[in-house]
N, C-alpha and C. Protein backbone atom coordinates (compact mmCIF):
# COMPACT_ATOMS: atom_id res chain seq x y z
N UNK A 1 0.85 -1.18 0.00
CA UNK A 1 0.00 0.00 0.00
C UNK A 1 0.89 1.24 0.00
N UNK A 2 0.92 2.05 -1.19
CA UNK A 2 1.34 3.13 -1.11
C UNK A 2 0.90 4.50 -0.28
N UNK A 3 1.87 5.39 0.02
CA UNK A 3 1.22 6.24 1.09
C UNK A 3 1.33 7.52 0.58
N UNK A 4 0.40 8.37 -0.04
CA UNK A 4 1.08 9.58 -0.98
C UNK A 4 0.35 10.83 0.19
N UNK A 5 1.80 11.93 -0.01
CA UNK A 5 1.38 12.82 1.11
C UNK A 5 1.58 13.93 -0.01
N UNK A 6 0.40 14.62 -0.05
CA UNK A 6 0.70 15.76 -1.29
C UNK A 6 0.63 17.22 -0.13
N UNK A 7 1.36 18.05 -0.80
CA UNK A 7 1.18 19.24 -0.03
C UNK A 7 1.51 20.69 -1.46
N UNK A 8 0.51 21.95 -0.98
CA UNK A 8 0.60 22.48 -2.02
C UNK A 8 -0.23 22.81 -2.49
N UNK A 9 -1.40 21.70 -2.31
CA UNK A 9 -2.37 21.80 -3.96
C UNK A 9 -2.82 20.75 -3.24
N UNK A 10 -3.93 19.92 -4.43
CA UNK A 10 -5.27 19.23 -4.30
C UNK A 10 -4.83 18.66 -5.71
N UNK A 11 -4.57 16.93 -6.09
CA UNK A 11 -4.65 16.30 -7.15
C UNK A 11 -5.71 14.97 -6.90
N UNK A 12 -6.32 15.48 -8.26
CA UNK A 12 -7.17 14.67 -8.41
C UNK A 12 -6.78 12.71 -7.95
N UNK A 13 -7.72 11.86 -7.80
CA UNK A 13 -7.21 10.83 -7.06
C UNK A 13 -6.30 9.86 -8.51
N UNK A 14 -7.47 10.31 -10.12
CA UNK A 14 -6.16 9.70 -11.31
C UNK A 14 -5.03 9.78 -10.98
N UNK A 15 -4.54 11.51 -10.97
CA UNK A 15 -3.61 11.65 -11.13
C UNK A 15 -2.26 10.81 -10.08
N UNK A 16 -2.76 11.00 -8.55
CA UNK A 16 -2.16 10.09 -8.03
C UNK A 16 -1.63 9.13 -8.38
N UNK A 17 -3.09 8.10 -8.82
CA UNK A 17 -2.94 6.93 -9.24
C UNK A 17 -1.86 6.88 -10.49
N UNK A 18 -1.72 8.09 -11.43
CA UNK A 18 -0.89 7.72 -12.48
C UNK A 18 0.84 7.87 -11.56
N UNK A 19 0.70 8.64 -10.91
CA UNK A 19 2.67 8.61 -10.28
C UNK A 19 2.61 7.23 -9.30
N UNK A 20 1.33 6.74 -9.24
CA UNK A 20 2.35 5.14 -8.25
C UNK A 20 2.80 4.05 -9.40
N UNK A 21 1.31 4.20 -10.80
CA UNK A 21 1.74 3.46 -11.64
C UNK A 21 2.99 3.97 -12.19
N UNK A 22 3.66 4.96 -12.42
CA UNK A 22 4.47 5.75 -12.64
C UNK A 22 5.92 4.94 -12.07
N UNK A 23 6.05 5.57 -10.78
CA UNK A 23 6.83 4.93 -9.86
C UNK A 23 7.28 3.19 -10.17
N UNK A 24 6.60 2.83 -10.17
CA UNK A 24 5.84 1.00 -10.28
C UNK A 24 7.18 0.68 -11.36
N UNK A 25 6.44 1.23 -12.52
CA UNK A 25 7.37 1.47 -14.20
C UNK A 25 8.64 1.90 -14.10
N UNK A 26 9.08 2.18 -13.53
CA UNK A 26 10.02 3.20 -13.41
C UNK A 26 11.51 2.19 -12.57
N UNK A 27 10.99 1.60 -11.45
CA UNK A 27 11.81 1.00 -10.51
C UNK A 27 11.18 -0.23 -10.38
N UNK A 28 10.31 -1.10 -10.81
CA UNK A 28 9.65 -2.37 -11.18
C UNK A 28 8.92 -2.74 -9.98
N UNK A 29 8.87 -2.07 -8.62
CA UNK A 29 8.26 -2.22 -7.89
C UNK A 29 7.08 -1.39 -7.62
N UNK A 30 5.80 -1.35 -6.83
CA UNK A 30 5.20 -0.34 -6.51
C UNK A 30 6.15 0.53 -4.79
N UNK A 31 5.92 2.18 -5.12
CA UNK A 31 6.60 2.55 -3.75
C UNK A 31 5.71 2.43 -2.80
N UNK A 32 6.66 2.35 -1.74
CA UNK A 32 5.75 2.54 -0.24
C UNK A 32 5.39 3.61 0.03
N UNK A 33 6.01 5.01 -0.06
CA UNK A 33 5.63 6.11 -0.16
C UNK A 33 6.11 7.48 -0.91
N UNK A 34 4.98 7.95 -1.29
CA UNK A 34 5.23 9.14 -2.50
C UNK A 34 5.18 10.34 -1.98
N UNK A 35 6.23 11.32 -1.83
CA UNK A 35 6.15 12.86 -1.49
C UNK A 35 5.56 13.78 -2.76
N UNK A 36 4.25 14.30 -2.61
CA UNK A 36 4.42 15.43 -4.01
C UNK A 36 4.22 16.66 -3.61
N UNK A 37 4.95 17.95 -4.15
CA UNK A 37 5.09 18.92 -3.63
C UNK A 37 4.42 19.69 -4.83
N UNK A 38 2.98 20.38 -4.80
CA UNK A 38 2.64 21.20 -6.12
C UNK A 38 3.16 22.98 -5.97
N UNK A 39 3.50 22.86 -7.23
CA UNK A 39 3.58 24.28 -7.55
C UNK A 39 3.09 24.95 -8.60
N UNK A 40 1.97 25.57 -8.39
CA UNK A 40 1.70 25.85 -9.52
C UNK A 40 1.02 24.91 -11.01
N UNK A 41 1.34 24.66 -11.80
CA UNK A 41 0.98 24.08 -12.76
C UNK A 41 2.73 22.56 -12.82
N UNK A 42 3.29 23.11 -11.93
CA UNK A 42 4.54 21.47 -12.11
C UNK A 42 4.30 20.80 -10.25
N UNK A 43 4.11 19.93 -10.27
CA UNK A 43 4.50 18.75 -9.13
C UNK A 43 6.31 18.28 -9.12
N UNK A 44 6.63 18.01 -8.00
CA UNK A 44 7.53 17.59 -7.27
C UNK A 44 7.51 16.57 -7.19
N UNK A 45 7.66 15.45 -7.83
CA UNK A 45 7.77 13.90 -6.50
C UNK A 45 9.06 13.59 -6.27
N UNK A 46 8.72 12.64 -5.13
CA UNK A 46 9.96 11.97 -4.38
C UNK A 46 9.44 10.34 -3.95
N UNK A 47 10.08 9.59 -4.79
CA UNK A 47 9.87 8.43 -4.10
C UNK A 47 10.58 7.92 -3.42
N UNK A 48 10.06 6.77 -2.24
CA UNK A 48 10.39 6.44 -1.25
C UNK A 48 10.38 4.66 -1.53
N UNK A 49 11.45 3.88 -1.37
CA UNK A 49 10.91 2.93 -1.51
C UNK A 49 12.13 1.84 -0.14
N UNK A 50 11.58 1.32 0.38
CA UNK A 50 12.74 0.20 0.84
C UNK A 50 13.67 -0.49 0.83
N UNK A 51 14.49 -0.98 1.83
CA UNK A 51 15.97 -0.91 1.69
C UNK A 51 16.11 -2.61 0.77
N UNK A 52 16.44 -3.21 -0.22
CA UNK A 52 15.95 -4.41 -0.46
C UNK A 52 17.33 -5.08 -0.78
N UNK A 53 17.55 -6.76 0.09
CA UNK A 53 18.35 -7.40 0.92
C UNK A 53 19.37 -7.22 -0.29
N UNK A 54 20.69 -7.34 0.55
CA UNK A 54 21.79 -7.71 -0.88
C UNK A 54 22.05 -8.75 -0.95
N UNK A 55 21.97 -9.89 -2.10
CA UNK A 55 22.26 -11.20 -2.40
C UNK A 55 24.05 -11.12 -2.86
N UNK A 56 24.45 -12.19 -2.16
CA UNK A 56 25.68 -12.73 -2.95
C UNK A 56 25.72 -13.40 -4.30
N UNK A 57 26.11 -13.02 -5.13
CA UNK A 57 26.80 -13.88 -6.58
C UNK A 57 27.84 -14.03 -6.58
N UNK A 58 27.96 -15.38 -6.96
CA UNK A 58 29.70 -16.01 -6.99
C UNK A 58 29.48 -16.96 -8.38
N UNK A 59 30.42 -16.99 -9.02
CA UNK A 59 30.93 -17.99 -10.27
C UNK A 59 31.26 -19.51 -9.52
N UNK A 60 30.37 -20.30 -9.75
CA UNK A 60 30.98 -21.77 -9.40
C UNK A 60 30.94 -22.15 -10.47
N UNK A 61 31.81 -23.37 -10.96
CA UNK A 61 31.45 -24.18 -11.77
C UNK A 61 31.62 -23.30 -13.24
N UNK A 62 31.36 -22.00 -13.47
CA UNK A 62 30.94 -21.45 -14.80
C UNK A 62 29.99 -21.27 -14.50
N UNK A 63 28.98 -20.56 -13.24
CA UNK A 63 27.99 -20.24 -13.67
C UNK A 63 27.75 -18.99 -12.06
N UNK A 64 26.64 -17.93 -12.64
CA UNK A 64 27.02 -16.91 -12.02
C UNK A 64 25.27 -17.69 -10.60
N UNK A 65 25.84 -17.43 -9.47
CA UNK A 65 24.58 -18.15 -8.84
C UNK A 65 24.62 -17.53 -7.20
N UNK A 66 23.62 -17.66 -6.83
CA UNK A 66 23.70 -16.94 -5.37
C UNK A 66 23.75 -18.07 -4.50
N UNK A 67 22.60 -19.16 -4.74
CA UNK A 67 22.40 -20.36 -3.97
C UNK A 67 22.69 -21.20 -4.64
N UNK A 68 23.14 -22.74 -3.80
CA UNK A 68 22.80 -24.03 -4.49
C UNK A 68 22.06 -25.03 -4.75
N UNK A 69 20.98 -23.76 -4.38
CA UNK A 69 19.88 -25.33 -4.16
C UNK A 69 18.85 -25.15 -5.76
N UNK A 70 19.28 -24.53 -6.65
CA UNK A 70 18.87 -25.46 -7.90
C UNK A 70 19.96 -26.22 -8.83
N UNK A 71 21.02 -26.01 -8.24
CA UNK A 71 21.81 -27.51 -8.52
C UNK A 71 21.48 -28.84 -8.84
N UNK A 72 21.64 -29.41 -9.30
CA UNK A 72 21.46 -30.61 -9.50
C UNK A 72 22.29 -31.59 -8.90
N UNK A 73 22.45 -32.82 -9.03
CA UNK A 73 23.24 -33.77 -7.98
C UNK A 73 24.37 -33.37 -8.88
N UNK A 74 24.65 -33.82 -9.80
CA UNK A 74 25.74 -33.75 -10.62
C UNK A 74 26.91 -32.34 -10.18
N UNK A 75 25.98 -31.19 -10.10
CA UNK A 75 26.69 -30.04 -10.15
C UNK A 75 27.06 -29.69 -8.51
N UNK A 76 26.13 -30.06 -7.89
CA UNK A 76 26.53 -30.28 -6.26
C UNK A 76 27.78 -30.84 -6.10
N UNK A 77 28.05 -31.83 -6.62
CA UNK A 77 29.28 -32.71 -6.67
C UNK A 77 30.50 -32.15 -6.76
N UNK A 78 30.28 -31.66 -8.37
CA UNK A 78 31.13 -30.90 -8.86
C UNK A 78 31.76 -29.72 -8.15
N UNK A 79 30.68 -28.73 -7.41
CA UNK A 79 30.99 -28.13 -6.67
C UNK A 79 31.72 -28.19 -5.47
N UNK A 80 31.07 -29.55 -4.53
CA UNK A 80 31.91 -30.04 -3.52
C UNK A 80 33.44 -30.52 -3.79
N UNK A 81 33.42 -31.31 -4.53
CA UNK A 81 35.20 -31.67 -5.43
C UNK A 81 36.03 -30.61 -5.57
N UNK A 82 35.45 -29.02 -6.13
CA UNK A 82 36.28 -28.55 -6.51
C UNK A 82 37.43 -27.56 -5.70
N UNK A 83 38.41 -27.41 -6.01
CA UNK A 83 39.62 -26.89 -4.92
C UNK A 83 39.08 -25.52 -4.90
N UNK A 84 39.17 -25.22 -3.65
CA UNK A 84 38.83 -24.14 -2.93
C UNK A 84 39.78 -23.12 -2.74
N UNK A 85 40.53 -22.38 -3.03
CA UNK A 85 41.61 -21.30 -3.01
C UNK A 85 41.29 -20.35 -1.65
N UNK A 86 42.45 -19.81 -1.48
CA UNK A 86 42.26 -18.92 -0.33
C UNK A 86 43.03 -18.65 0.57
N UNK A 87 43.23 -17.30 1.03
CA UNK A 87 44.43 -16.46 1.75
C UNK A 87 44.94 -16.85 2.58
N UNK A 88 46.01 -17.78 2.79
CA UNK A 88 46.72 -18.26 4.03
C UNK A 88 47.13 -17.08 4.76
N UNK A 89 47.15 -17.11 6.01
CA UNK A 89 48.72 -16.12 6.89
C UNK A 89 49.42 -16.87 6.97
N UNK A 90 50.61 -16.34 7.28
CA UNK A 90 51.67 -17.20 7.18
C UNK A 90 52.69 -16.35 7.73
């Protein structure tokens, strides 16, 4: 549910509706919340949207992947077998 706080002015409830679909298009998500600031005959927005998790990607095998669990047995394997590199101290 988007939360639009307009200040300024009075927009019709379309128009709203066109800056979340807007927003939506724009960043592939819908926002959580929309600032619009009117002036006159131009609007202001500001979208607001949430902080969203960072996934790891790593190359195993030849292939770019975050998890292993659509692996297959074969490639599980492969994966487990293969030499593992990495920073000794010494």
């Amino acid at each position: 549910m988007c939360t639009v706080n307009v200040t300024g002015g009075v927009l019709p409830q379309e128009e709203i509706n066109a800056y979340i679909a807007r927003g939506a298009e724009l960043y592939g998500r819908e926002p959580d919340a929309i600032d619009v600031r009117v002036d006159g005959e131009y609007v202001e927005l500001a979208y607001h949207y949430q902080q969203q998790p960072f996934h790891r990607i790593r190359r195993i095998t030849g292939y770019l992947v975050g998890t292993l669990d659509r692996f297959n047995n074969a490639k599980r394997a492969e994966e487990r077998d293969r030499v593992k590199h990495g920073i000794g101290m010494q």
